[in-house]
Protein backbone atom coordinates (compact mmCIF):
# COMPACT_ATOMS: atom_id res chain seq x y z
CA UNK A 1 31.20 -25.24 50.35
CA UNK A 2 31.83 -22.23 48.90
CA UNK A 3 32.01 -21.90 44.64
CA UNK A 4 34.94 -19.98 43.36
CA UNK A 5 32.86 -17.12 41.41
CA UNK A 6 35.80 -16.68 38.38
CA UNK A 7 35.08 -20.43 37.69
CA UNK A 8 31.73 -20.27 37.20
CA UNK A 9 32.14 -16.96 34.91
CA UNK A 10 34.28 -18.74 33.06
CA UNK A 11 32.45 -21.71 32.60
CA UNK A 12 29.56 -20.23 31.26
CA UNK A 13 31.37 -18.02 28.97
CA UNK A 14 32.98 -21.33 27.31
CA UNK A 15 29.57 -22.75 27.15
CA UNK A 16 28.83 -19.64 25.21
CA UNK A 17 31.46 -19.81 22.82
CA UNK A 18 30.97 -23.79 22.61
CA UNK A 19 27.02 -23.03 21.36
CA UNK A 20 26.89 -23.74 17.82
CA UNK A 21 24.31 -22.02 14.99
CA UNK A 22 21.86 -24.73 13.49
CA UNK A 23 22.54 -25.14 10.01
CA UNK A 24 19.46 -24.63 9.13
CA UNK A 25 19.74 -20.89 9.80
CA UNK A 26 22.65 -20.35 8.38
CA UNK A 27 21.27 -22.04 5.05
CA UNK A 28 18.52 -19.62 5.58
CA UNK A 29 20.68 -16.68 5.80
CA UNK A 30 22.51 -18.24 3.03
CA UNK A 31 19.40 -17.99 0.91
CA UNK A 32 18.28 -14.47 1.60
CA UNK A 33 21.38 -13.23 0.31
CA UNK A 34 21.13 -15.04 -2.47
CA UNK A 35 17.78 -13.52 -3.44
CA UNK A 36 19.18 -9.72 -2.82
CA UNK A 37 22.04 -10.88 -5.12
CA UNK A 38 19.29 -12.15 -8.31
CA UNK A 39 16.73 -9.36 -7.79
CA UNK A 40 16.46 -5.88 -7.56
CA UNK A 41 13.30 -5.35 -6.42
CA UNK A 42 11.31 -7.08 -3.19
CA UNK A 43 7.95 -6.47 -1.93
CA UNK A 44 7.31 -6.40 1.69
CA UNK A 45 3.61 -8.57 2.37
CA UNK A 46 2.00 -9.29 4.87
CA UNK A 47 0.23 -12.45 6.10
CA UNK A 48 -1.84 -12.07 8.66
CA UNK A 49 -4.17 -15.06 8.67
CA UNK A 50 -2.87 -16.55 5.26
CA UNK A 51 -2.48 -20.38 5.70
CA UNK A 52 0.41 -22.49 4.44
CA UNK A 53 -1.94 -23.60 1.30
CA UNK A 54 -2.21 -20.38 0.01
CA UNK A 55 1.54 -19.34 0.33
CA UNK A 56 2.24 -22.89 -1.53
CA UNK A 57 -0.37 -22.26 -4.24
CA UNK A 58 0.63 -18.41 -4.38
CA UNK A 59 4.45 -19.81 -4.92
CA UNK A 60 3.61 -22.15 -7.95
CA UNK A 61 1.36 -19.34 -9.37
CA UNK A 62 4.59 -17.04 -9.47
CA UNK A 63 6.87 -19.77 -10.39
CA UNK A 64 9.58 -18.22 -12.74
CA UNK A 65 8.56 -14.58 -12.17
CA UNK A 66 8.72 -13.93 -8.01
CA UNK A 67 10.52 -15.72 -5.20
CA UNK A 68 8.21 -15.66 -1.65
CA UNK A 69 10.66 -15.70 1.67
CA UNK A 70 9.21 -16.30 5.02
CA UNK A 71 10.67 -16.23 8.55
CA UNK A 72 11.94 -14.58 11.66
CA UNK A 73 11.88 -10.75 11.79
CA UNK A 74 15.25 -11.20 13.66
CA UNK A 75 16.86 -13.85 11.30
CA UNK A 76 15.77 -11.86 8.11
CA UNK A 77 17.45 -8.79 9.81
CA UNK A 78 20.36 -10.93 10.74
CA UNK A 79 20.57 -11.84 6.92
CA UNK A 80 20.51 -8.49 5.21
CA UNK A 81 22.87 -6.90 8.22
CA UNK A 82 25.53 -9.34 7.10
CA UNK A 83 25.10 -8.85 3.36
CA UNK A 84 25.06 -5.21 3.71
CA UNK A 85 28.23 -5.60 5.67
CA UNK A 86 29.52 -7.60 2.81
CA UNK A 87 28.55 -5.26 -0.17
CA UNK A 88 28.47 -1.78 1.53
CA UNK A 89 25.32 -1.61 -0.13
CA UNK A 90 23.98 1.25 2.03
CA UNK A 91 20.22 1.05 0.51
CA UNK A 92 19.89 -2.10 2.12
CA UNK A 93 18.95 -0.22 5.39
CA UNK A 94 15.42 1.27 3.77
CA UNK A 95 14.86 -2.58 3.30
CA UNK A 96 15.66 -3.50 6.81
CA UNK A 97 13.57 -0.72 8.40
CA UNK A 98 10.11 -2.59 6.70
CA UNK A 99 10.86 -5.73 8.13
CA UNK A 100 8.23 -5.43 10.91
CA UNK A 101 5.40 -7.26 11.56
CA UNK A 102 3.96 -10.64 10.30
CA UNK A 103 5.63 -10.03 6.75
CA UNK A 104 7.02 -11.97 4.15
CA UNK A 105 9.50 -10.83 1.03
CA UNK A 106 8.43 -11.17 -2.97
CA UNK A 107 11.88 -10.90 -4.57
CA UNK A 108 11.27 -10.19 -8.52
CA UNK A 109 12.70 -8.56 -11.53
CA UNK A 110 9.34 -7.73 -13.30
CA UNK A 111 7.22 -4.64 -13.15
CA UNK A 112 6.60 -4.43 -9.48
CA UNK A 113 3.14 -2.68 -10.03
CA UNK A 114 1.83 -5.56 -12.24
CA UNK A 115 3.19 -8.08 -9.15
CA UNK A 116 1.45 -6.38 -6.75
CA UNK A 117 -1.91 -6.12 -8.75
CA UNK A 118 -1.78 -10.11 -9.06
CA UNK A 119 -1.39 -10.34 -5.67
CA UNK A 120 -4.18 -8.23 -4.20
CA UNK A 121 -6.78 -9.57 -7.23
CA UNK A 122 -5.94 -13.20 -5.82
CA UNK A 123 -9.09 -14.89 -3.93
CA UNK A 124 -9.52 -13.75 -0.34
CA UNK A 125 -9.49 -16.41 2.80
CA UNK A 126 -12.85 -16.57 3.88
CA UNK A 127 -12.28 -17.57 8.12
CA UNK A 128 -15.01 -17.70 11.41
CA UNK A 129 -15.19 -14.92 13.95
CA UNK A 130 -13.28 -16.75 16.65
CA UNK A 131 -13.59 -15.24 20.12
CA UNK A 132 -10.61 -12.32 20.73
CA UNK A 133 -10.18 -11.61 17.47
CA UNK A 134 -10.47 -8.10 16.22
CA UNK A 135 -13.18 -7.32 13.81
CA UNK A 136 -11.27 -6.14 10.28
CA UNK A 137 -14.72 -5.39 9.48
CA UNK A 138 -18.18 -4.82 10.41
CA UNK A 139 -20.33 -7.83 11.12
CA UNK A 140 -24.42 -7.66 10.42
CA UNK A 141 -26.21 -10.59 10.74
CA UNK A 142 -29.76 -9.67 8.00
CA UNK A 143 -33.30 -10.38 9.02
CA UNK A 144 -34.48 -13.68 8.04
CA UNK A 145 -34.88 -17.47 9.00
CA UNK A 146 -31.79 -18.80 10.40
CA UNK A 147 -32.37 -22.53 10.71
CA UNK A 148 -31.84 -22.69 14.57
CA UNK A 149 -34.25 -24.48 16.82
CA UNK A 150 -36.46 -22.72 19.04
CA UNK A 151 -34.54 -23.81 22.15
CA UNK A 152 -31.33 -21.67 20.81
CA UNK A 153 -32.78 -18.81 21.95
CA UNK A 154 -30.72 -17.85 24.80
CA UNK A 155 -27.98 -16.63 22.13
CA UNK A 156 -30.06 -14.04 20.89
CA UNK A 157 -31.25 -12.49 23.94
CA UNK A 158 -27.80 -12.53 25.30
CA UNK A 159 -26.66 -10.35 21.89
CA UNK A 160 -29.79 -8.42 21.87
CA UNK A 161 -31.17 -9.58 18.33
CA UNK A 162 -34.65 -9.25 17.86
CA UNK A 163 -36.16 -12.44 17.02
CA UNK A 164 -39.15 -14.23 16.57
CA UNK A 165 -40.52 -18.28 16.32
CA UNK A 166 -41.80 -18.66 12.87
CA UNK A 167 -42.57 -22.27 11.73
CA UNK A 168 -40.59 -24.12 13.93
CA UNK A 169 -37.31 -21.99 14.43
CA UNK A 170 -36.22 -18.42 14.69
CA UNK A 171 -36.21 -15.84 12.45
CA UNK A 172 -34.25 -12.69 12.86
CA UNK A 173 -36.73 -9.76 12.39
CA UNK A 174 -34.54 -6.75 11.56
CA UNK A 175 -31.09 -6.22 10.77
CA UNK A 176 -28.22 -5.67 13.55
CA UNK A 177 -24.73 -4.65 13.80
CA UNK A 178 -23.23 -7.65 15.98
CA UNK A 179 -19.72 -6.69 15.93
CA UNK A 180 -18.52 -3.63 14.93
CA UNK A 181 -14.90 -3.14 13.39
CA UNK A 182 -12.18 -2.51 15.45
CA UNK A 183 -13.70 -4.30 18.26
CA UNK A 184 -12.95 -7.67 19.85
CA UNK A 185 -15.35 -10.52 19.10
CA UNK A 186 -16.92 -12.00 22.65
CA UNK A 187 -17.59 -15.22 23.04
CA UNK A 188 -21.52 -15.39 22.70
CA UNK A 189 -21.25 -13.20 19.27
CA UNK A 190 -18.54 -16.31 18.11
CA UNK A 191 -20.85 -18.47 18.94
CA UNK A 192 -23.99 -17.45 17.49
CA UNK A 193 -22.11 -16.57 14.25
CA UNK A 194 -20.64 -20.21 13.61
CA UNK A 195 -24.47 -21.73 14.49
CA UNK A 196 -25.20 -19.44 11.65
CA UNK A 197 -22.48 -20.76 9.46
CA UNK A 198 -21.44 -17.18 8.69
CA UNK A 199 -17.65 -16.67 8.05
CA UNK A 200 -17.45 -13.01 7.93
CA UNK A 201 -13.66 -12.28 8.12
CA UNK A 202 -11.70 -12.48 4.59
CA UNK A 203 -8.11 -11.80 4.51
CA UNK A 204 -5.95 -11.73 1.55
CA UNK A 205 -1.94 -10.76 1.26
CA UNK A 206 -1.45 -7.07 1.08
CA UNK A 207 1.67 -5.05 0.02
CA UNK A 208 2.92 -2.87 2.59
CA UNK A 209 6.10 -1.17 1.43
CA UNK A 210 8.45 -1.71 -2.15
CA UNK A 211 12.20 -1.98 -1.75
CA UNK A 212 13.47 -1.08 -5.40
CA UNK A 213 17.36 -0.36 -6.57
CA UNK A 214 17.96 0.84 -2.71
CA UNK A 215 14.78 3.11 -2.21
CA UNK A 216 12.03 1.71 -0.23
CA UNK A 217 8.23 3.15 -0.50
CA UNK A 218 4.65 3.13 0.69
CA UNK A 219 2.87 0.67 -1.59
CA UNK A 220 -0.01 2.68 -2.40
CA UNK A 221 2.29 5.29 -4.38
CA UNK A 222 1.72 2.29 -7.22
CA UNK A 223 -1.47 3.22 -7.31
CA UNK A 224 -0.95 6.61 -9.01
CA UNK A 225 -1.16 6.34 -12.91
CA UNK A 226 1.10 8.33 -15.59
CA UNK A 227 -2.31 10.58 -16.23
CA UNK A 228 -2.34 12.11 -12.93
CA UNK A 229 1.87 12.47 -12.43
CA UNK A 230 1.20 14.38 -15.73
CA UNK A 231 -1.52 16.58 -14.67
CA UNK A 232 -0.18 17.34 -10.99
CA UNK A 233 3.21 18.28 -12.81
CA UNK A 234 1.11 20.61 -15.37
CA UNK A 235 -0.57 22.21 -12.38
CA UNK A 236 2.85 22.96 -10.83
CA UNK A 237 4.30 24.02 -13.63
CA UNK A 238 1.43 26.73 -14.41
CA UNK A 239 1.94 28.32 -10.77
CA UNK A 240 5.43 28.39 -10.80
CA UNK A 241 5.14 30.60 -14.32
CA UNK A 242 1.98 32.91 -12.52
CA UNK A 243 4.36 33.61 -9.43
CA UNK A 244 7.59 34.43 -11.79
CA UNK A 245 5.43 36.42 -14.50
CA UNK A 246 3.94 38.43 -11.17
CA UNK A 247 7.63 39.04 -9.74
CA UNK A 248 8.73 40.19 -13.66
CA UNK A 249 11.16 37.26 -12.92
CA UNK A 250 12.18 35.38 -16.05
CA UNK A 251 12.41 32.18 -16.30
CA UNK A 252 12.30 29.23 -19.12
CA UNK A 253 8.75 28.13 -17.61
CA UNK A 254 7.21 31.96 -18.17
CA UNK A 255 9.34 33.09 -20.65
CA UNK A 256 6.45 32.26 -23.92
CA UNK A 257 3.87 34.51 -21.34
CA UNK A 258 6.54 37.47 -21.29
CA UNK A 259 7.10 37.54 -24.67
CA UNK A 260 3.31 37.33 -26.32
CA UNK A 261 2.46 40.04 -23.48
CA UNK A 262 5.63 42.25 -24.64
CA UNK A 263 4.22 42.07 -28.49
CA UNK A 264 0.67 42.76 -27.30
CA UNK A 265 2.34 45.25 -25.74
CA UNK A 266 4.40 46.84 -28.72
CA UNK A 267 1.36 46.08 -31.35
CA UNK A 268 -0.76 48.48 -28.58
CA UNK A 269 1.91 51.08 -28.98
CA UNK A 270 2.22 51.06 -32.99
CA UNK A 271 -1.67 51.32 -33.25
CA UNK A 272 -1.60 54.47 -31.22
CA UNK A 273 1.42 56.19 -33.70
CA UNK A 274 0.26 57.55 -37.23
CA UNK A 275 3.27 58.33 -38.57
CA UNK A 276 5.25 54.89 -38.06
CA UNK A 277 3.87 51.46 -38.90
CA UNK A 278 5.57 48.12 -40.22
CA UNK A 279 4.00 45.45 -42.23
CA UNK A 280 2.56 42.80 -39.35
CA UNK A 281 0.70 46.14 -37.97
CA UNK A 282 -0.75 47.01 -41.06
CA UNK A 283 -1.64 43.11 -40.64
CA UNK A 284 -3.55 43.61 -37.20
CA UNK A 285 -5.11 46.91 -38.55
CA UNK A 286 -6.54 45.30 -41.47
CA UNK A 287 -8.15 42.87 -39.26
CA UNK A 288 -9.17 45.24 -36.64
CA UNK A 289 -10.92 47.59 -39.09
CA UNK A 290 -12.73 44.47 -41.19
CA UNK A 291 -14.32 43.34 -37.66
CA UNK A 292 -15.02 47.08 -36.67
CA UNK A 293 -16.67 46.97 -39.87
CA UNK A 294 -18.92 43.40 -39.39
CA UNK A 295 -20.11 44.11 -35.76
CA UNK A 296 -21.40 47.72 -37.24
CA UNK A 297 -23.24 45.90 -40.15
């Protein structure tokens, strides 16, 4: 029995329009725009490894001040597509561009550089090297008694770490580099690290980008102060006024340098005439002849 092939198109494309958006993601969406309606500013975090506990305790630290948003990369894009469709609000496309990644959004109003410096100066998640993760950092393991039994040491010949039985258990006798960063942590190295009780990884919510009044940015440009803006500006201004004083091109910037050289230049000339003098000359002559005078005595 053969199946008419426009009736089955059809029926799946009513099936289609028939499927219905849970409400929950529309009250989601709902919410998001909300937020970019109350704030102007939004931080883009990340939390890689950061439990439920410490979202919920970072969200009543910030009660009043910042507004935490987690979710879908597609529904949060979803959100701000729609609202930026709404508003025309162009700006709202540096925004969408950081959503990537295991992030979150930190809607507030305050100074954005004090936000972020609460957040990083929080306590870091201490976890266990589980085996496949990859090793933020590196992992030693220090010479010393470890508290295993003698019979344990099949763990530490498979990892290579010297060792020797002192009193009853092992001691390690130099240290070693057991996982170095970057690389994946085998099974043996988890292992020997939890019968240790060592908990080397710490992770803690970092700020990857700033979305501010349309413009988004690299977080660490928070990190330069009003002292070094100053002096990098100083610097630039000084070689702009050495290139136009060198071209005899004048400008606002080297216009004090052109003048002091042009009545150095004019005081050089009216010492060098005898028969025509004004009174700032006689000025510079005085003073000219009185140190003449000292470096002679």
């Amino acid at each position: 029995m053969s199946l008419d092939l426009n009736l089955v198109v059809s029926d799946v494309y009513s099936r289609k329009q028939k499927r219905t958006i849970p409400q929950r993601k529309l009250d989601y969406v709902k919410k998001l725009q909300k937020l970019l309606k109350e704030y102007k500013a939004c931080l883009i975090v990340t939390v890689d490894h950061i439990g439920s506990r410490n979202i919920a305790e970072m969200r009543k630290d910030f009660r009043g001040r910042a507004r935490f948003l987690f979710g879908k990369n597609t529904l949060i894009r979803k959100g701000i597509r729609d609202f930026m469709k709404e508003t025309n609000n162009k700006g709202l496309f540096n925004l969408l561009n950081c959503v990537k990644g295991n992030c979150g959004l930190c809607f507030t109003n305050e100074n954005v550089r004090e936000i972020r410096r609460e957040i990083l100066n929080r306590e870091k998640t201490h976890l266990p090297a589980n085996e496949g993760d990859i090793a933020p950092c590196d992992v030693y393991v220090y010479r010393g008694p470890t508290g295993l039994e003698p019979t344990q040491c099949c763990f530490t010949g498979l990892l290579g770490v010297p060792t020797r039985i002192n009193k009853g258990q092992i001691d390690i006798v130099d240290d070693i580099l057991l996982v170095k960063e970057g690389n994946k942590v085998g099974l043996y190295e988890a292992l020997f690290l939890k019968r240790l009780n060592i908990r080397p990884f710490h992770y803690e919510m970092k700020v990857i980008s700033v979305y501010d009044n349309g413009i988004a940015y690299d977080a660490s440009i928070l990190d330069i102060c009003n002292d070094e803006i100053g002096k990098s500006l100083c610097f630039a201004l000084h070689n702009v006024a050495a290139l136009c004083y060198s071209l005899n091109y004048p400008t606002i910037i080297n216009a004090p340098h052109v003048l002091l050289n042009s009545y150095q230049q004019i005081l050089s000339l009216g010492l060098s005439l005898q028969s025509y003098s004004w009174e700032q000359l006689e000025t510079v002559k005085t003073v000219l002849k009185n140190s003449m005078q000292l470096s002679i005595s």
